[in-house]
Protein backbone atom coordinates (compact mmCIF):
# COMPACT_ATOMS: atom_id res chain seq x y z
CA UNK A 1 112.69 92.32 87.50
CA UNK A 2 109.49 91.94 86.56
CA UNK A 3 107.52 95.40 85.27
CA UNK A 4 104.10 94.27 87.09
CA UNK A 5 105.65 94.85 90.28
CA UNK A 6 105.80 98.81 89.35
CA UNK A 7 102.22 99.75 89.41
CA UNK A 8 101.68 103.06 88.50
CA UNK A 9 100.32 105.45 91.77
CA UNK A 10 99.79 108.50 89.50
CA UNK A 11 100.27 110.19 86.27
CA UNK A 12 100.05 113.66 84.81
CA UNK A 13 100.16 114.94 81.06
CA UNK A 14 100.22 118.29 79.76
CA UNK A 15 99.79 119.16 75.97
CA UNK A 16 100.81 122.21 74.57
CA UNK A 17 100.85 121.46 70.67
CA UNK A 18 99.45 118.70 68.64
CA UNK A 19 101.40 115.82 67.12
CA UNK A 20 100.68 114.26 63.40
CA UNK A 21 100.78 111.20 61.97
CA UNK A 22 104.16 111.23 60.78
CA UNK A 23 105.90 114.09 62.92
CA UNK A 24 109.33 113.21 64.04
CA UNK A 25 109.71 113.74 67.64
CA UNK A 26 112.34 113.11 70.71
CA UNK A 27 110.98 112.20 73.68
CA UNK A 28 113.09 112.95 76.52
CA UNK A 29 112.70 111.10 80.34
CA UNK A 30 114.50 111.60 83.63
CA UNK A 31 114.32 110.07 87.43
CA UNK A 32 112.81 113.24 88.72
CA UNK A 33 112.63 111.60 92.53
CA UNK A 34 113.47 108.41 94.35
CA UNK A 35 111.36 107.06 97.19
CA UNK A 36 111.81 104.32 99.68
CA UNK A 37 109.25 102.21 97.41
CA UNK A 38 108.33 104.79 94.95
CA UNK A 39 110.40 106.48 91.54
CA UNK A 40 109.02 109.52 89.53
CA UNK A 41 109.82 109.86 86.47
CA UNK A 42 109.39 113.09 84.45
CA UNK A 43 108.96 113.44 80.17
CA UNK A 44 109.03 115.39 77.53
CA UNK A 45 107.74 115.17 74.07
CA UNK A 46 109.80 117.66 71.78
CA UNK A 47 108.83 118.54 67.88
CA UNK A 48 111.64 121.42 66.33
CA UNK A 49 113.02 121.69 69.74
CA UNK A 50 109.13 123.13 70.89
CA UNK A 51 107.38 121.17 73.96
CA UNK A 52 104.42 119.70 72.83
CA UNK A 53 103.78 117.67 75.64
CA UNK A 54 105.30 116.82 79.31
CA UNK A 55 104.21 115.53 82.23
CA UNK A 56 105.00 112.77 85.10
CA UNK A 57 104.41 109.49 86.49
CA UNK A 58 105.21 107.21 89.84
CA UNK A 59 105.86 103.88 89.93
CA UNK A 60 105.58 101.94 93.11
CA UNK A 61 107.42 99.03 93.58
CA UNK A 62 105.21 95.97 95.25
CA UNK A 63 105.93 92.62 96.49
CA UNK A 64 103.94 89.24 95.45
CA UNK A 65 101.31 90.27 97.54
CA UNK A 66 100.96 93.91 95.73
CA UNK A 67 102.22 95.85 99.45
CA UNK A 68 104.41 98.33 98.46
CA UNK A 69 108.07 97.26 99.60
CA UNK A 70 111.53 99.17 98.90
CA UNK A 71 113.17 99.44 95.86
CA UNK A 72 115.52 96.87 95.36
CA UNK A 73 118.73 97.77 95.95
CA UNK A 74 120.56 96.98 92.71
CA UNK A 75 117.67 99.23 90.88
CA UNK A 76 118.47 102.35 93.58
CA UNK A 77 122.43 102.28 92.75
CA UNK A 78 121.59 102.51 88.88
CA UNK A 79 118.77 105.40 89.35
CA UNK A 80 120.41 107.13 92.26
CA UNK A 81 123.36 108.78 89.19
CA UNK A 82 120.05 109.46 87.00
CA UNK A 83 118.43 111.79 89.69
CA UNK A 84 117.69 114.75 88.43
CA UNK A 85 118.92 117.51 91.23
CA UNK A 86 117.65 120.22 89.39
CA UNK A 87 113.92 119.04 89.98
């Protein structure tokens, strides 16, 4: 499936510590919300367990003519056991 056909709708950051060059870091992401056409998907960037950054982004999915279209079934039966409930 080709990643063009997820344009992203919107995106959000929020930083809470700097990062060096050089820091080690996990990064952490989870489906935070499936639409008919649409997934969010929410991050984290950790340093000593601390939040130094999180934030969130939507993908839509389009078809060959860029109109947003629904997800693709095979996609929705992998993400739908990643949904985060908690959210």
């Amino acid at each position: 499936m080709p990643v063009t056909r997820f344009p992203r709708r919107a995106v959000s950051a929020s930083f809470e510590r700097p990062l060096a060059d050089g820091d080690e870091y996990i990064v952490e992401l989870e489906v935070e919300k499936l639409g008919n056409t649409s997934i969010t998907y929410a991050w984290r960037v950790l340093k000593a367990e601390l939040v130094d950054s999180d934030g969130a982004h939507t993908v839509i999915h389009v078809d060959g003519s860029g109109e947003p279209t629904p997800l693709p079934d095979a996609l929705r039966a992998v993400l739908d056991d990643l949904v985060n409930d908690t959210a």
